[in-house]
N, C-alpha and C. Protein backbone atom coordinates (compact mmCIF):
# COMPACT_ATOMS: atom_id res chain seq x y z
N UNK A 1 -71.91 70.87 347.93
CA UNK A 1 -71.70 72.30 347.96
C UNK A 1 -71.62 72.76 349.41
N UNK A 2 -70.96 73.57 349.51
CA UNK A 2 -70.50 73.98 350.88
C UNK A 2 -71.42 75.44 351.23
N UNK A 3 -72.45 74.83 352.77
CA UNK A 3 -72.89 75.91 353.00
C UNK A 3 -72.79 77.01 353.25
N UNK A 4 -73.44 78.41 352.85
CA UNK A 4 -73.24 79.39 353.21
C UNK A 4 -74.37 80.34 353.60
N UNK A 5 -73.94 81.29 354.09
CA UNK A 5 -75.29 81.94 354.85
C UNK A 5 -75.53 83.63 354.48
N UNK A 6 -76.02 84.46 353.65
CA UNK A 6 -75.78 85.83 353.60
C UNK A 6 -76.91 86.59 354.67
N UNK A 7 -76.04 87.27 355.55
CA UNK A 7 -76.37 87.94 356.42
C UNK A 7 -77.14 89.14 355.61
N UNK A 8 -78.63 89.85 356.74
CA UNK A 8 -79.53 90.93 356.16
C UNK A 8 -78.32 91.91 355.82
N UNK A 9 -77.05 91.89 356.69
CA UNK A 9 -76.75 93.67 356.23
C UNK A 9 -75.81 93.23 355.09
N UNK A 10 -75.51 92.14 354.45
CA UNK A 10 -74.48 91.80 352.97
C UNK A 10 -73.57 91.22 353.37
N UNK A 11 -73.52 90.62 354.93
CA UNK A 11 -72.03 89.73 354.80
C UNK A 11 -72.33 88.49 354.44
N UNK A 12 -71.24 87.87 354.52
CA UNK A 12 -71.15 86.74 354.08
C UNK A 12 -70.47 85.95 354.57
N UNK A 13 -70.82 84.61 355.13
CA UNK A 13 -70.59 83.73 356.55
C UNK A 13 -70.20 81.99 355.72
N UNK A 14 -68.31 81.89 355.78
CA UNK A 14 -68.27 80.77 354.99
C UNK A 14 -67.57 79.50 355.81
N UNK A 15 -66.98 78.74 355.59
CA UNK A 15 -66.38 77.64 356.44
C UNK A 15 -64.82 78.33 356.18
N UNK A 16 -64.09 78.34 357.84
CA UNK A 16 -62.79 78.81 357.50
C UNK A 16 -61.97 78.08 356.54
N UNK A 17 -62.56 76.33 356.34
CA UNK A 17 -61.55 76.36 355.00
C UNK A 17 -61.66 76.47 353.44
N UNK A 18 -62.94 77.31 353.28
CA UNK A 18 -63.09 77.58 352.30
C UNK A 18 -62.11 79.06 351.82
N UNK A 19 -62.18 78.79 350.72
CA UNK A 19 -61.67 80.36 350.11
C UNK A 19 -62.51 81.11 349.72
N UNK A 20 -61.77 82.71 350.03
CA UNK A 20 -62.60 83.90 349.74
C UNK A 20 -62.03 84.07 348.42
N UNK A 21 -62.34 84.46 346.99
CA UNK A 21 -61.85 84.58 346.20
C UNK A 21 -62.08 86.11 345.63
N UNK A 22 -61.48 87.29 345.51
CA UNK A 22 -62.07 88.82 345.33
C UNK A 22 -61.69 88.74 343.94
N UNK A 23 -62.66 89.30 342.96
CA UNK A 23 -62.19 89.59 341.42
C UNK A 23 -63.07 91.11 341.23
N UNK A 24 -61.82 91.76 340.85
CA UNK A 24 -62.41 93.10 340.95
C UNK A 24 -63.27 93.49 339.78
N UNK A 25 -64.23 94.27 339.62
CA UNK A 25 -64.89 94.44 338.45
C UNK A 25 -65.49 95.65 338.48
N UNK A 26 -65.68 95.99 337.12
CA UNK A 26 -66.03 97.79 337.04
C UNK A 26 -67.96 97.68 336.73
N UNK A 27 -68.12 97.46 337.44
CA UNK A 27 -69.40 97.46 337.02
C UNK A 27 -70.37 99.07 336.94
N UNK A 28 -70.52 98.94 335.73
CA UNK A 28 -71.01 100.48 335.41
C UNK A 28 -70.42 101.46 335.78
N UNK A 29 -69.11 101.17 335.58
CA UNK A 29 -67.97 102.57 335.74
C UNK A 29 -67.71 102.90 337.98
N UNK A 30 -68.34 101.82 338.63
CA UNK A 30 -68.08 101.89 339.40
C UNK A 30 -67.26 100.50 340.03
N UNK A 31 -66.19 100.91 340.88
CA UNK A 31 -65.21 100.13 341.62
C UNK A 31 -65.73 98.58 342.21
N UNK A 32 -66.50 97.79 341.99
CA UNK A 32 -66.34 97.20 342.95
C UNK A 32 -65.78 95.54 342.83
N UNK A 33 -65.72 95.23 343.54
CA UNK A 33 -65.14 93.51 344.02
C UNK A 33 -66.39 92.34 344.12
N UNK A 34 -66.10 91.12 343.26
CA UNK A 34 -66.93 90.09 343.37
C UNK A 34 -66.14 88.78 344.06
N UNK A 35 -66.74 88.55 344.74
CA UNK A 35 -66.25 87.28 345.46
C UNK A 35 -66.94 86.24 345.16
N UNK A 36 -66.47 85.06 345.27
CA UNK A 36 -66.82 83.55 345.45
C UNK A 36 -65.79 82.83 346.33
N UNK A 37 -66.46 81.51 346.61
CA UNK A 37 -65.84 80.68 347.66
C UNK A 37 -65.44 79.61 346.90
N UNK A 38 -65.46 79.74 345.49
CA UNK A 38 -65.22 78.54 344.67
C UNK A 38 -63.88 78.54 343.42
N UNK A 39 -63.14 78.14 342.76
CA UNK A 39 -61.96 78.34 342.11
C UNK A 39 -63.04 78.24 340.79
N UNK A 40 -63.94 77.31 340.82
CA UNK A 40 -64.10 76.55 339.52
C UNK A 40 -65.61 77.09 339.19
N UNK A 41 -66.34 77.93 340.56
CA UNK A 41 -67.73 78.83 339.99
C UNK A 41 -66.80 80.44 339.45
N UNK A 42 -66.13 80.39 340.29
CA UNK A 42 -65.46 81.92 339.23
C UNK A 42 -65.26 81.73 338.41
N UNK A 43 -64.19 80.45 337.96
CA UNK A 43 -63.96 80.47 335.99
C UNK A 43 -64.96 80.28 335.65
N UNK A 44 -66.45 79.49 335.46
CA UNK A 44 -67.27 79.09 335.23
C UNK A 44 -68.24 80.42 335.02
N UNK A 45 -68.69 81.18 335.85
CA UNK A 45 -68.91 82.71 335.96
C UNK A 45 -68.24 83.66 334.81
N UNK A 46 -67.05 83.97 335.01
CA UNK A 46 -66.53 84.81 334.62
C UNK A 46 -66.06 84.52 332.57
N UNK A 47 -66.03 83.38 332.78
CA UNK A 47 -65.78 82.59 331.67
C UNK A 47 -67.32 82.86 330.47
N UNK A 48 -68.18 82.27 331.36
CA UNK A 48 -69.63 83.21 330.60
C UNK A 48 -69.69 84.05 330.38
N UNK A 49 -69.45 85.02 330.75
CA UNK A 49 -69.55 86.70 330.73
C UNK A 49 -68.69 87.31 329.74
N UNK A 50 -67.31 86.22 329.75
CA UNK A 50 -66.58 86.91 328.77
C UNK A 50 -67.25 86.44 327.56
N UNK A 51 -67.61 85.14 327.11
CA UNK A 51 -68.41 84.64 326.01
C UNK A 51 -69.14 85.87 325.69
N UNK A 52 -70.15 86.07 326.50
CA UNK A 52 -71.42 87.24 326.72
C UNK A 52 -71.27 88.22 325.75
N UNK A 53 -70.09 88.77 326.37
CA UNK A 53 -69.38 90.03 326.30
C UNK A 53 -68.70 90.23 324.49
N UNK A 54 -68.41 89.32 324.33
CA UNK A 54 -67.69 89.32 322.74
C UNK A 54 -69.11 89.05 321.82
N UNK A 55 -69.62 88.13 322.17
CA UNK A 55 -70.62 87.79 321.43
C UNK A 55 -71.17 89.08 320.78
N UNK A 56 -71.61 89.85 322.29
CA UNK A 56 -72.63 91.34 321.94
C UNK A 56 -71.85 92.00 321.02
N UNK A 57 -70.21 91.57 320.89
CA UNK A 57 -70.34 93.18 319.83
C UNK A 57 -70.10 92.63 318.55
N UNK A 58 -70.57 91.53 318.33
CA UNK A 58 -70.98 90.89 317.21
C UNK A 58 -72.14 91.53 315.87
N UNK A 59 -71.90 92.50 315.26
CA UNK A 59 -72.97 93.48 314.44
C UNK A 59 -72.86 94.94 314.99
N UNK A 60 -71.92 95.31 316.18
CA UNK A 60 -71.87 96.25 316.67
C UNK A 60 -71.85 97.58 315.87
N UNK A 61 -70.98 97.38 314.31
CA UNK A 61 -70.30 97.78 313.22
C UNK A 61 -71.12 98.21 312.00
N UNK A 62 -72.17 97.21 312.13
CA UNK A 62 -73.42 96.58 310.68
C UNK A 62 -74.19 97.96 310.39
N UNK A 63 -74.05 99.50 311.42
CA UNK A 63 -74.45 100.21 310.19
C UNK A 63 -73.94 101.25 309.75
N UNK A 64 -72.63 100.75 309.75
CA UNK A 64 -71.51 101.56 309.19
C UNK A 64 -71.41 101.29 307.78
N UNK A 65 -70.78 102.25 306.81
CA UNK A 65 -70.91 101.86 305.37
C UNK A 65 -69.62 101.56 305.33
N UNK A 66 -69.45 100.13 304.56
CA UNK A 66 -68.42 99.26 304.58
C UNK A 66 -66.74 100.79 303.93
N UNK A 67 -67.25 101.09 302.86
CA UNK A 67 -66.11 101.82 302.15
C UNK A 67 -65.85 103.36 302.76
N UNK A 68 -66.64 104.03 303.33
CA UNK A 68 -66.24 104.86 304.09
C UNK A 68 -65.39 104.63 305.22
N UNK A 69 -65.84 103.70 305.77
CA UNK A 69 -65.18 103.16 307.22
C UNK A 69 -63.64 102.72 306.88
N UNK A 70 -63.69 101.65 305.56
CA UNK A 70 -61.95 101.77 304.76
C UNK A 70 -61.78 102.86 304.95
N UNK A 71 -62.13 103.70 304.05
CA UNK A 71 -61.11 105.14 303.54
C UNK A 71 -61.43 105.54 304.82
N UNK A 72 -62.20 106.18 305.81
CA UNK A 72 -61.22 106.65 306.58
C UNK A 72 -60.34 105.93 307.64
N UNK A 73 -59.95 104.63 307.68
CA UNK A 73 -58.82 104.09 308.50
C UNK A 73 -57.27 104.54 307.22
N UNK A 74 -57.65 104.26 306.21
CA UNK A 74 -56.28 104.45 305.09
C UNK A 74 -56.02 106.01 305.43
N UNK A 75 -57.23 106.91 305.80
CA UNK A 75 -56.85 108.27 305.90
C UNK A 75 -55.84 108.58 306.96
N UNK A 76 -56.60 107.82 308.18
CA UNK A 76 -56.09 107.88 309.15
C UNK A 76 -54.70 106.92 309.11
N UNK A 77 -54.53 106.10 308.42
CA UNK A 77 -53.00 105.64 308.62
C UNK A 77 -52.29 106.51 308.00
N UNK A 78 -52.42 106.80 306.50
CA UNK A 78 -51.54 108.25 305.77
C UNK A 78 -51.31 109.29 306.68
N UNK A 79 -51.86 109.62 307.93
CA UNK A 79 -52.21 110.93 308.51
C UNK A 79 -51.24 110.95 309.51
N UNK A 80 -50.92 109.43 310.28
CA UNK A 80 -49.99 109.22 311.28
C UNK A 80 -49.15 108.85 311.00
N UNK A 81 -47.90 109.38 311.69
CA UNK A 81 -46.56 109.01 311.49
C UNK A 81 -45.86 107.84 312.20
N UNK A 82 -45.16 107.18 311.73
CA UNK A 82 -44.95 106.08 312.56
C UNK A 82 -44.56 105.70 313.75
N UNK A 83 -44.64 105.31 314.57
CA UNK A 83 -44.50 104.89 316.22
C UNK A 83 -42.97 105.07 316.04
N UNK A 84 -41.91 105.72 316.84
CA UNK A 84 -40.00 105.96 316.97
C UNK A 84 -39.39 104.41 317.23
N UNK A 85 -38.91 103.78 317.32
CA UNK A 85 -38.40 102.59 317.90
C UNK A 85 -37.87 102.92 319.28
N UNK A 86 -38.34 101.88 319.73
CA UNK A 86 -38.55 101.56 321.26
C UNK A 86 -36.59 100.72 321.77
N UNK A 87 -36.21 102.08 322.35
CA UNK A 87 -35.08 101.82 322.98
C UNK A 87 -34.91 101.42 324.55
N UNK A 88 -34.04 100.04 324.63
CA UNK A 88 -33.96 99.33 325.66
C UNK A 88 -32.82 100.04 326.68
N UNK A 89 -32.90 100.39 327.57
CA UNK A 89 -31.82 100.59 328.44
C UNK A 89 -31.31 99.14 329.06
N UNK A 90 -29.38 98.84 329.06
CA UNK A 90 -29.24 97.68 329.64
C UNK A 90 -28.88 98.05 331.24
């Protein structure tokens, strides 16, 4: 593993031939950027999180009453009219 050093004020001090890698992310509705110096700890990272992330909304639904929640999507499809067809300019 290739050393690195984080400076007190948040930088971050790597070997010039490593890569900086920026993946932007909304964390709590705010802007910011995550970096790594690695191709294969970002997928590895980010790859978890998405797991994470689906998993949780696994029961998200469970206390909804199954037949209300039908009828009103059937309501709501009767209610909307259908999407126009999507014209291509050549």
């Amino acid at each position: 593993m290739a050393a690195r050093r984080v400076a007190r004020d948040g930088g971050l001090t790597i070997r010039p031939d490593q890569p900086l890698i920026g993946i932007p992310d909304d964390l709590i509705g705010e802007g910011t950027v995550r970096y790594f110096t690695s191709e294969e700890v970002a997928d590895e990272v980010l790859s978890e999180e998405s797991l994470e992330e689906a998993l949780s909304l696994a029961g998200v639904w469970s206390d909804l009453d199954l037949e209300e929640m039908l009828s009103e999507l059937n309501r709501i499809r009767h209610e909307s009219g259908p999407t126009p067809p999507i014209e291509f300019e050549e």
